[in-house]
Protein backbone atom coordinates (compact mmCIF):
# COMPACT_ATOMS: atom_id res chain seq x y z
CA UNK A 1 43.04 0.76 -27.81
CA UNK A 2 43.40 1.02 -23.74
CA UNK A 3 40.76 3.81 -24.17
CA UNK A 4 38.02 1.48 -26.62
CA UNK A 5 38.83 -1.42 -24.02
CA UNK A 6 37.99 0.57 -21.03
CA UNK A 7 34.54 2.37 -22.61
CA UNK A 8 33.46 -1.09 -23.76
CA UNK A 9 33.85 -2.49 -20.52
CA UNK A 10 32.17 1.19 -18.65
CA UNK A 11 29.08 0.40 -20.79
CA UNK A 12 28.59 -3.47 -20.32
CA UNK A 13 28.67 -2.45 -16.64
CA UNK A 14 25.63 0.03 -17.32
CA UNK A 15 28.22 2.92 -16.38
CA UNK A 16 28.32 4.58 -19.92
CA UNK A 17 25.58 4.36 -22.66
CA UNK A 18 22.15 5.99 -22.80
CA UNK A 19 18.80 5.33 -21.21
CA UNK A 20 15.44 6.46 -22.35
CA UNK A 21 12.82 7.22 -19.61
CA UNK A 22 9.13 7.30 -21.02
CA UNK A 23 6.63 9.39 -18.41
CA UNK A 24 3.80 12.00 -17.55
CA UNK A 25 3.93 12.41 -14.34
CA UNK A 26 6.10 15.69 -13.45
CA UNK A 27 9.91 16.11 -12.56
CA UNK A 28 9.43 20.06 -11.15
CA UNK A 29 9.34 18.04 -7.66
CA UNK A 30 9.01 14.46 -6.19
CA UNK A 31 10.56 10.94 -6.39
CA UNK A 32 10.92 10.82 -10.01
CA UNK A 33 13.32 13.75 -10.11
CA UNK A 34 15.07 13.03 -6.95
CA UNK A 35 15.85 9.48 -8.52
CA UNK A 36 17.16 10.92 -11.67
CA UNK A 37 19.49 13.27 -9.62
CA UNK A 38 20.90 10.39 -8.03
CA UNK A 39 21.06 8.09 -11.20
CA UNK A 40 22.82 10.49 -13.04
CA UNK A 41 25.42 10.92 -9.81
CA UNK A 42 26.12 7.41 -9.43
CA UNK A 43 26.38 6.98 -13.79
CA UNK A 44 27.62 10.49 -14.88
CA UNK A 45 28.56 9.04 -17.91
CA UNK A 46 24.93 7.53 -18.73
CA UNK A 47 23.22 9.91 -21.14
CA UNK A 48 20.04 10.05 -19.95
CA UNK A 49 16.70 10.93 -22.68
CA UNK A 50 13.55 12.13 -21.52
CA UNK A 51 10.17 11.30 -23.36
CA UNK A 52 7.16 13.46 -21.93
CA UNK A 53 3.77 11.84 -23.86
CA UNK A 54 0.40 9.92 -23.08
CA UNK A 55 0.09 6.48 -21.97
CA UNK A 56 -1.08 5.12 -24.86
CA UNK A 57 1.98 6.53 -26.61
CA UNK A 58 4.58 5.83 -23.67
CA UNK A 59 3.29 1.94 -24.50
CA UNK A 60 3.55 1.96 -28.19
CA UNK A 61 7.17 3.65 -27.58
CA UNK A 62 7.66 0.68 -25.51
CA UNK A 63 6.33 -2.00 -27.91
CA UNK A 64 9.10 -0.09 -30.26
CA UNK A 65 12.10 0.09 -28.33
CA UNK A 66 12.31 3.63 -28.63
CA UNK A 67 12.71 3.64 -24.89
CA UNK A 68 13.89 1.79 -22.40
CA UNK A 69 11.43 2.70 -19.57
CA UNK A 70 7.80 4.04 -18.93
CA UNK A 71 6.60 5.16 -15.50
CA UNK A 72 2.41 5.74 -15.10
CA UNK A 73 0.17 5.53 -12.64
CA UNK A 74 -1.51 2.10 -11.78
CA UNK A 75 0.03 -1.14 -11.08
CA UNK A 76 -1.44 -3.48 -13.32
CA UNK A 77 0.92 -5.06 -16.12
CA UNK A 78 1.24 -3.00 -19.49
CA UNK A 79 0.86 -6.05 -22.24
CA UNK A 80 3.34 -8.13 -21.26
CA UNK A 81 5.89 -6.24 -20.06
CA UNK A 82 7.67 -6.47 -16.77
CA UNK A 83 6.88 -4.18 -14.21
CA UNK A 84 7.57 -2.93 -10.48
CA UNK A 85 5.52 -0.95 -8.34
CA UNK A 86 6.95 2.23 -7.04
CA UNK A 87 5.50 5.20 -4.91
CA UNK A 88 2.57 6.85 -4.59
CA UNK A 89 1.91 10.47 -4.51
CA UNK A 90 -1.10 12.36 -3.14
CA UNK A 91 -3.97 13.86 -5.21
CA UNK A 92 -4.35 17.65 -4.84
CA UNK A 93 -6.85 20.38 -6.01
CA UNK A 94 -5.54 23.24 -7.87
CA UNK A 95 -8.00 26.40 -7.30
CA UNK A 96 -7.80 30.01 -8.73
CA UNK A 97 -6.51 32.13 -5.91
CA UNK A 98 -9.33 33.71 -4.04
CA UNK A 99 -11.74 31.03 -4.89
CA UNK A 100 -14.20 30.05 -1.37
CA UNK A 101 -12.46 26.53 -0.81
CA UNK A 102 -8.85 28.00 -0.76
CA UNK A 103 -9.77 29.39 2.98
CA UNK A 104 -9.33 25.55 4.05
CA UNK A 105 -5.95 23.37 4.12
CA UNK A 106 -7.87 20.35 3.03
CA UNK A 107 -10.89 19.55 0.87
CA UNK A 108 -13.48 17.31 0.84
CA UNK A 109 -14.22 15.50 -2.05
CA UNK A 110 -18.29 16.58 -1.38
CA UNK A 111 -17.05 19.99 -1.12
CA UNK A 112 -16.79 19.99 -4.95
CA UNK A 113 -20.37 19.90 -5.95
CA UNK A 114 -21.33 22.29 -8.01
CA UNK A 115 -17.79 22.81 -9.12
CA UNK A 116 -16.30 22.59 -12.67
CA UNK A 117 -13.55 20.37 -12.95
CA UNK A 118 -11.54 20.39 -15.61
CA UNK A 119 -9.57 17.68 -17.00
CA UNK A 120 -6.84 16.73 -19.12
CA UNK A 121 -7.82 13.95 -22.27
CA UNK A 122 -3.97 13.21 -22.75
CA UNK A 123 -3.23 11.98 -18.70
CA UNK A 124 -2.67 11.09 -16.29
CA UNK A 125 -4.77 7.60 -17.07
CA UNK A 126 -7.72 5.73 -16.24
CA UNK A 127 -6.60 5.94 -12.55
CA UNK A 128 -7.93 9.32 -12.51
CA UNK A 129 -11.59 8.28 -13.76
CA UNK A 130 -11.94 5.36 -11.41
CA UNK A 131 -10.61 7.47 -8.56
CA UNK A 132 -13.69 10.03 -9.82
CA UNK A 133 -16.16 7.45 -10.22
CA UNK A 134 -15.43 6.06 -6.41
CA UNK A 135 -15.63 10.02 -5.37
CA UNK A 136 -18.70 11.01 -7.03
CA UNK A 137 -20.54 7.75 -6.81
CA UNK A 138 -23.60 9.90 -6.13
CA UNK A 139 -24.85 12.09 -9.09
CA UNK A 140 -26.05 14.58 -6.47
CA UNK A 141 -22.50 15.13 -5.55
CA UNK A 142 -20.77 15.42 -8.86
CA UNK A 143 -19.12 18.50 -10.10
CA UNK A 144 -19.43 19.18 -13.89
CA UNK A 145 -16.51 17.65 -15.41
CA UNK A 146 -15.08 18.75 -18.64
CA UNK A 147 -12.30 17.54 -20.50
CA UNK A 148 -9.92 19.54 -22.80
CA UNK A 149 -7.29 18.01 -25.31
CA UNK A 150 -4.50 19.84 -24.07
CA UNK A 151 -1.54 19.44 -20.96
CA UNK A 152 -1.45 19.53 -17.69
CA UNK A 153 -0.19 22.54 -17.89
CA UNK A 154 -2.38 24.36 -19.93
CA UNK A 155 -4.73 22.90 -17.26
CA UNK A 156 -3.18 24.12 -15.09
CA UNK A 157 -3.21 27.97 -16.68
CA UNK A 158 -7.01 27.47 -17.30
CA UNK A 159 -7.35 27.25 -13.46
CA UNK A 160 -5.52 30.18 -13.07
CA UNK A 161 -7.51 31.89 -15.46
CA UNK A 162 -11.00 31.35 -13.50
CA UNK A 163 -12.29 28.63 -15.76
CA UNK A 164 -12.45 25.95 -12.86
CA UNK A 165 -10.85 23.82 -10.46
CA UNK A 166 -8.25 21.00 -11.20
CA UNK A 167 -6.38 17.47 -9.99
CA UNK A 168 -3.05 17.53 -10.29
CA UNK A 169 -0.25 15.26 -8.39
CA UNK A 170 2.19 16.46 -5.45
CA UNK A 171 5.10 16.22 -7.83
CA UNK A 172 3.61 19.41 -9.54
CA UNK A 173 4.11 21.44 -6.81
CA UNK A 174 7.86 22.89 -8.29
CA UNK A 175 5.79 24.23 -10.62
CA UNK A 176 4.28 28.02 -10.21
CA UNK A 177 1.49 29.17 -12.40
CA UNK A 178 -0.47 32.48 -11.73
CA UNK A 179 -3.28 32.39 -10.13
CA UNK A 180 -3.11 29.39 -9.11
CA UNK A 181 -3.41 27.51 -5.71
CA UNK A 182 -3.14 23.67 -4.16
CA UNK A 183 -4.81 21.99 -2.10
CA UNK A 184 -4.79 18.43 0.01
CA UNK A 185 -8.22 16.08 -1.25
CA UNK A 186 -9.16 13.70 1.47
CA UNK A 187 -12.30 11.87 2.53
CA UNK A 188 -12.82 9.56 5.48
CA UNK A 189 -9.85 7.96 5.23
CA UNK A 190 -7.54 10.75 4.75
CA UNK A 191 -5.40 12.09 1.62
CA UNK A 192 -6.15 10.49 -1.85
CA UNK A 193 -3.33 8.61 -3.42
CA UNK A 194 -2.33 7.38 -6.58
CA UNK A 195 0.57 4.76 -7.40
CA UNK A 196 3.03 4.52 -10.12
CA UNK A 197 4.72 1.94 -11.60
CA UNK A 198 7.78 1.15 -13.52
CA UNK A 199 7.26 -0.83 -17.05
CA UNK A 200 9.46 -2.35 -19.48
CA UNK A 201 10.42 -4.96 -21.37
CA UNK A 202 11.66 -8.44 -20.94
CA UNK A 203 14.51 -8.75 -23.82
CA UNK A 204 15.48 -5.12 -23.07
CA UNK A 205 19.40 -5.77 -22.37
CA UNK A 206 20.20 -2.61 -21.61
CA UNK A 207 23.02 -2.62 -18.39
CA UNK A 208 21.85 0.75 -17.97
CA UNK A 209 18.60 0.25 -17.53
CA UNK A 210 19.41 -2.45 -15.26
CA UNK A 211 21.55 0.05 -12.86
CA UNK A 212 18.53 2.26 -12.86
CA UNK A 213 15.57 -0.27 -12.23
CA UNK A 214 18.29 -1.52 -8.99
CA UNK A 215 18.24 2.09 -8.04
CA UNK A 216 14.67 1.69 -7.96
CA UNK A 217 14.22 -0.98 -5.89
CA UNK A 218 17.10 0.69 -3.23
CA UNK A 219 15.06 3.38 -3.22
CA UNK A 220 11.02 2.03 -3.68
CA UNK A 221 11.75 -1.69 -1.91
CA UNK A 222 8.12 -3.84 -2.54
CA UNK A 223 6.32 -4.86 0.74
CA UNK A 224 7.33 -8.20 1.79
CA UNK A 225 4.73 -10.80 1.08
């Protein structure tokens, strides 16, 4: 009975239980794994499930309850879910090793014409294409894009394999794939960004989930307005 009393108690405090995190952004490196190290240190007892998956699924999943959490890029509301902005993470171009742009540190986005980039239907979201569309606002300066139903990964492999250039995120770079190389995009105004958010929703009593979106905000505090 001591032993019911005390688990009971461990889980309304958000200490035991399980969380669901919805995402496609990458956990080989970056602030999404670092704050799931130190989640699961503060709540060892919390099991923590991973869902890997589009946006449009990570909302539907959301819309469910089949989890608790979804982080994408963008800031603007998912339905009407709560939300909280978090970090942002630079944009960088993934070459095949040897190709004539990997002699430089940083890249251009005008030093892509003529390029073909490749890019993934599933994600990373409509970010992406309005970060392209602001690029490339000249047709002159476009490289040919083509998209391909498949993962980031197998993106990632097509790069390797001499097929084109990519976009990936910084929090990619735990990840090693042959024959393939990154490198910093930046224009005028230095690096290219791109900003992720938290989502989820408003009847979702969870006290776990509430331990992790306080983590969050220790670790991501919003600008004071």
């Amino acid at each position: 009975m001591d032993t019911l009393v005390t688990n009971s108690h461990s889980a309304g405090r958000g200490e035991a239980g399980r969380l669901v995190i919805g995402f496609y952004t990458s956990v080989s490196a970056g602030n999404l794994r670092a704050t799931l190290i130190e989640y699961a240190q503060r709540f060892p007892q919390i099991v923590i499930g991973m869902v890997e998956c589009s946006r449009t699924r990570l909302v539907t999943a959301l819309r469910n309850g089949a989890i608790d959490l979804a982080i994408v890029t963008g800031e603007a509301p998912l339905l009407d879910n709560k939300f909280m902005p978090l970090w942002s993470e630079r944009i960088l171009i993934t070459l095949p090793e040897g190709h004539r742009l990997a002699a430089s540190e940083t890249i251009c986005w005008t030093d892509l014409r003529d390029e073909t980039l490749l890019l993934s239907l599933r994600d990373p979201g409509p970010e992406i294409q309005d970060l392209l569309v602001t690029k490339f606002a000249s047709p002159e300066s476009r490289p040919k894009l083509l998209n391909h139903d498949v993962s980031r990964e197998s993106i990632n492999s097509l790069v390797g394999a001499g097929f084109g250039i990519g976009l990936t995120i910084e929090a990619s770079l735990g990840s090693n794939f042959t024959g393939v190389t990154y490198r910093e995009a930046r224009d005028g105004t230095g690096p290219s960004r791109i900003g992720y958010s938290a989502h989820w929703r408003a009847d979702n009593e969870n006290p776990a989930l509430e331990n992790f979106l306080r983590l969050l905000g220790e670790r991501y505090p919003s600008p004071a307005t």
